[in-house]
N, C-alpha and C. Protein backbone atom coordinates (compact mmCIF):
# COMPACT_ATOMS: atom_id res chain seq x y z
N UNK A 1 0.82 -1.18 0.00
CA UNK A 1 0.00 0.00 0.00
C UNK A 1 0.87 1.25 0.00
N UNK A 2 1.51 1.14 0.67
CA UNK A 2 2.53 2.09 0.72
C UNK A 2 3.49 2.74 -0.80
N UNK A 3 3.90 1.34 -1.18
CA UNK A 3 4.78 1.55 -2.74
C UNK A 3 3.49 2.03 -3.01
N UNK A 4 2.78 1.94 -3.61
CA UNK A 4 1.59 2.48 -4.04
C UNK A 4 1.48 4.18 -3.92
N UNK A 5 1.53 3.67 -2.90
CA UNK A 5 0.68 5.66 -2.12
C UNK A 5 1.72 6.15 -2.85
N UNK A 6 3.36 5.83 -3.14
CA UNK A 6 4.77 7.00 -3.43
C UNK A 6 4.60 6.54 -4.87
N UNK A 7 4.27 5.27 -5.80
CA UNK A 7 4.27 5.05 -7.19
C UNK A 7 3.48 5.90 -7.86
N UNK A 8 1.76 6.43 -7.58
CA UNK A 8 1.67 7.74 -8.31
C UNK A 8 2.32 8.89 -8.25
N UNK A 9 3.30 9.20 -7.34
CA UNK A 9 4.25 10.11 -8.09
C UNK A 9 4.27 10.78 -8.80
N UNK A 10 5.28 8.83 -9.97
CA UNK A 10 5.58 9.13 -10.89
C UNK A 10 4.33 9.39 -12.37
N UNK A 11 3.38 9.72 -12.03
CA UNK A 11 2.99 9.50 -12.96
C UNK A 11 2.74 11.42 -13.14
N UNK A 12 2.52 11.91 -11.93
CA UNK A 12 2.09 13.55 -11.50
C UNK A 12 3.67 14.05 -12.09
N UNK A 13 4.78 13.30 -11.88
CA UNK A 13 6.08 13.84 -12.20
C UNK A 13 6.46 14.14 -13.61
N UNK A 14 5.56 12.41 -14.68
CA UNK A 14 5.78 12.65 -15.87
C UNK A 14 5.31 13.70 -16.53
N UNK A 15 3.91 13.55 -15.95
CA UNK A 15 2.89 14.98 -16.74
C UNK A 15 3.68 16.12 -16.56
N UNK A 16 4.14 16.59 -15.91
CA UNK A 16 4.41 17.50 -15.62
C UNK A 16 6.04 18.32 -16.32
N UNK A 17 6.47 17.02 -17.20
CA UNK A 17 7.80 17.30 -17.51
C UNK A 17 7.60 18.27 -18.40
N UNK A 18 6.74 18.04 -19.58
CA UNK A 18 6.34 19.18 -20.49
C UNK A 18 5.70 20.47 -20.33
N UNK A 19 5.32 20.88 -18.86
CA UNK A 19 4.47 21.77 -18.57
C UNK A 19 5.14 23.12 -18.15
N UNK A 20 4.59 23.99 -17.32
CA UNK A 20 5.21 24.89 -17.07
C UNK A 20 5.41 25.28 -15.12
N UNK A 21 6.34 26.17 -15.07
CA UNK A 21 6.72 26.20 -13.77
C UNK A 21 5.21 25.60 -12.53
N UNK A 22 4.69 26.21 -12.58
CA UNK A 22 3.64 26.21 -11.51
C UNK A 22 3.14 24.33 -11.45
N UNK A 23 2.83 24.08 -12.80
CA UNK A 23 2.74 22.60 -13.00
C UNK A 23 3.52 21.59 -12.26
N UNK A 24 5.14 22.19 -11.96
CA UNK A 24 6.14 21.09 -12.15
C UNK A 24 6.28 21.33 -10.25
N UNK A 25 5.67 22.76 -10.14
CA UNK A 25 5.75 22.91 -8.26
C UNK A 25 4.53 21.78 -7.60
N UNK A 26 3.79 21.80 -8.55
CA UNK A 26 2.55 21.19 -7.95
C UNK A 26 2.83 19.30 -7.62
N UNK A 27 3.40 19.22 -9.11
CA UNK A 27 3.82 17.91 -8.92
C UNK A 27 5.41 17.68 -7.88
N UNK A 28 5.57 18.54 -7.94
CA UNK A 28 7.23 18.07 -6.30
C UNK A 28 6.10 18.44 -5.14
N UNK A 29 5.29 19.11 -4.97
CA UNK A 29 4.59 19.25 -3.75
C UNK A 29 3.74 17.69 -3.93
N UNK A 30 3.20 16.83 -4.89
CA UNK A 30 2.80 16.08 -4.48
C UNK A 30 3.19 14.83 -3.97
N UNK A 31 4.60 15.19 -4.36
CA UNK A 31 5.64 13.73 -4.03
C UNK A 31 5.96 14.34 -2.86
N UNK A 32 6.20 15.62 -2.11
CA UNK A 32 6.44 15.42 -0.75
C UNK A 32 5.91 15.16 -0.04
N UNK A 33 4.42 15.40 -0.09
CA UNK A 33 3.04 15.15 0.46
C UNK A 33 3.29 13.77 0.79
N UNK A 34 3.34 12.95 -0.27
CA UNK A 34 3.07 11.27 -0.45
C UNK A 34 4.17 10.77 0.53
N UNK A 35 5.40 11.30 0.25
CA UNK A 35 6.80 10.50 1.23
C UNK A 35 6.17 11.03 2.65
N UNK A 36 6.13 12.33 2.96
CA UNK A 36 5.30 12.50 4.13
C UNK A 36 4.65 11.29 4.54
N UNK A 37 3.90 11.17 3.80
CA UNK A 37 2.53 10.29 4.63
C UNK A 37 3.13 9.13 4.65
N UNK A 38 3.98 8.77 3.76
CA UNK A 38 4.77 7.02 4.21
C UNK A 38 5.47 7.30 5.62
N UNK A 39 6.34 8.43 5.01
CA UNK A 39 7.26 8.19 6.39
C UNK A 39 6.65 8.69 7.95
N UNK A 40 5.61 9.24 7.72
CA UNK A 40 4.27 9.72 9.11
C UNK A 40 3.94 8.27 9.25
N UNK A 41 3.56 6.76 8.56
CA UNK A 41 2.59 6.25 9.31
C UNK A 41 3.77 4.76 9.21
N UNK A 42 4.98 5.04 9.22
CA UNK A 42 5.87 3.92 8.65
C UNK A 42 6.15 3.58 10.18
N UNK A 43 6.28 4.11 11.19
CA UNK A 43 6.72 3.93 12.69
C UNK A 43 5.67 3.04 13.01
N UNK A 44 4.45 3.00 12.90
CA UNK A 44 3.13 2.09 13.06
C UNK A 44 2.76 1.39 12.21
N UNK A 45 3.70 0.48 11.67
CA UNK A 45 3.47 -0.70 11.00
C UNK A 45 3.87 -1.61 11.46
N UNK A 46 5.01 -1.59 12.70
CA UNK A 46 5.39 -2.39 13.45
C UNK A 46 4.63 -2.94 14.39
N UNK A 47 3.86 -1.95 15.43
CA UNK A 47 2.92 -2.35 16.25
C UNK A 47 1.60 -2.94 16.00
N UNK A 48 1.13 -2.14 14.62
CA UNK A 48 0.02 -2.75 13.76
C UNK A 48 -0.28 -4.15 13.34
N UNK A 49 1.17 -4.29 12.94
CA UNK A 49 0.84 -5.66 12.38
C UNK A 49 0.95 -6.90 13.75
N UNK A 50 1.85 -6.24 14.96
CA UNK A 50 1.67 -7.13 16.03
C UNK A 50 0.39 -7.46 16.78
N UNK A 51 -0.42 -5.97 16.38
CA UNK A 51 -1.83 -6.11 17.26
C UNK A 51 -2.56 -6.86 16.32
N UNK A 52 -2.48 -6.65 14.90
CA UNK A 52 -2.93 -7.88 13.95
C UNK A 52 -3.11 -9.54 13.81
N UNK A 53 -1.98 -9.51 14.50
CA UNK A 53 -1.45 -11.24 14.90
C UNK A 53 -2.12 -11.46 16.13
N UNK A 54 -2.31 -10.25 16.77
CA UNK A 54 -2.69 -10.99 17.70
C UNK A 54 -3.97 -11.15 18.35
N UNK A 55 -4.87 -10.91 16.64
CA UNK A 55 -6.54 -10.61 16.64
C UNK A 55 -6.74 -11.95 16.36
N UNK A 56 -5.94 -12.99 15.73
CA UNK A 56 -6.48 -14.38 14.92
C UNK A 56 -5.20 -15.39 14.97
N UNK A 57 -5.85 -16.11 14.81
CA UNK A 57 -4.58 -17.35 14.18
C UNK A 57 -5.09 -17.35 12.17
N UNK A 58 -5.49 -17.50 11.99
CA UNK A 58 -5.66 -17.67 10.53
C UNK A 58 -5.33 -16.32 9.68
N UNK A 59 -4.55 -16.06 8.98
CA UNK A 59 -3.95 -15.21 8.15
C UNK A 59 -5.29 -14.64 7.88
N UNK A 60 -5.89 -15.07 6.90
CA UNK A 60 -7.59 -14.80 6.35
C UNK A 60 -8.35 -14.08 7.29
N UNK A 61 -8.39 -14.42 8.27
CA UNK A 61 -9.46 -13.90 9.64
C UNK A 61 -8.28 -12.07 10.03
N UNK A 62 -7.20 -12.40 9.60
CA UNK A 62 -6.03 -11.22 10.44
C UNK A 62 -6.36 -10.41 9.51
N UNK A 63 -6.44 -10.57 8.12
CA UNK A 63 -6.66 -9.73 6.79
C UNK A 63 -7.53 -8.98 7.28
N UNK A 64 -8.68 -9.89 7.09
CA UNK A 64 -10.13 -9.41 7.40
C UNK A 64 -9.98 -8.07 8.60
N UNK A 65 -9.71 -8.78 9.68
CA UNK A 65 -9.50 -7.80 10.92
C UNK A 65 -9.08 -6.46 10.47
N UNK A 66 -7.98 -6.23 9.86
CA UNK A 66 -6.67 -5.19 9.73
C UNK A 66 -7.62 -4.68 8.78
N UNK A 67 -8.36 -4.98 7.57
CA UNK A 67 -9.15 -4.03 6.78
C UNK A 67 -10.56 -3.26 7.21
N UNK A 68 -10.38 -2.09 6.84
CA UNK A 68 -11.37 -1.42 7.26
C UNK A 68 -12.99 -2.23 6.76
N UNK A 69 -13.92 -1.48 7.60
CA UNK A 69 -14.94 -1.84 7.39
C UNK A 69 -16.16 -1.32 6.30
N UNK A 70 -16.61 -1.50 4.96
CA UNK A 70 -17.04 -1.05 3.96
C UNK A 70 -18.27 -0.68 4.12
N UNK A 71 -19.57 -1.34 5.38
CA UNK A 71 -20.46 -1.23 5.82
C UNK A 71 -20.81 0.56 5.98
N UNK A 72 -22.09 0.73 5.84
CA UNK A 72 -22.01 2.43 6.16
C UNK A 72 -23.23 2.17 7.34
N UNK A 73 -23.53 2.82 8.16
CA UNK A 73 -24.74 2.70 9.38
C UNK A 73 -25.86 3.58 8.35
């Protein structure tokens, strides 16, 4: 999820090669944004995944757990 969140990037980086100044600020502001948020929630992946393990024994049931819930009230 993470490679993810920093892999669009590159795609805000390519557009942007042909464009003009303001374009090319927008796209470095969005790659700092993105490393931000990896490196903000990268300290709590350690504990996460321990409180994960230690919701189930079955991988399947831990998935389940760790993903949010799609239900709306």
């Amino acid at each position: 999820m993470l490679g993810a969140n920093v892999g669009t990037c590159a795609t805000a980086l390519a557009a942007s090669l042909g464009a003009n100044a303001d374009a090319k600020r927008v796209a470095v502001a969005h790659i700092v944004f993105k490393l931000l948020g990896v490196v903000g929630i990268f300290p709590f992946i350690g504990p996460f995944t321990d409180w994960v393990a230690a919701t189930a024994r079955d991988p399947g049931r831990q998935i389940a757990n760790a993903t949010p819930s799609s239900t709306s009230a």
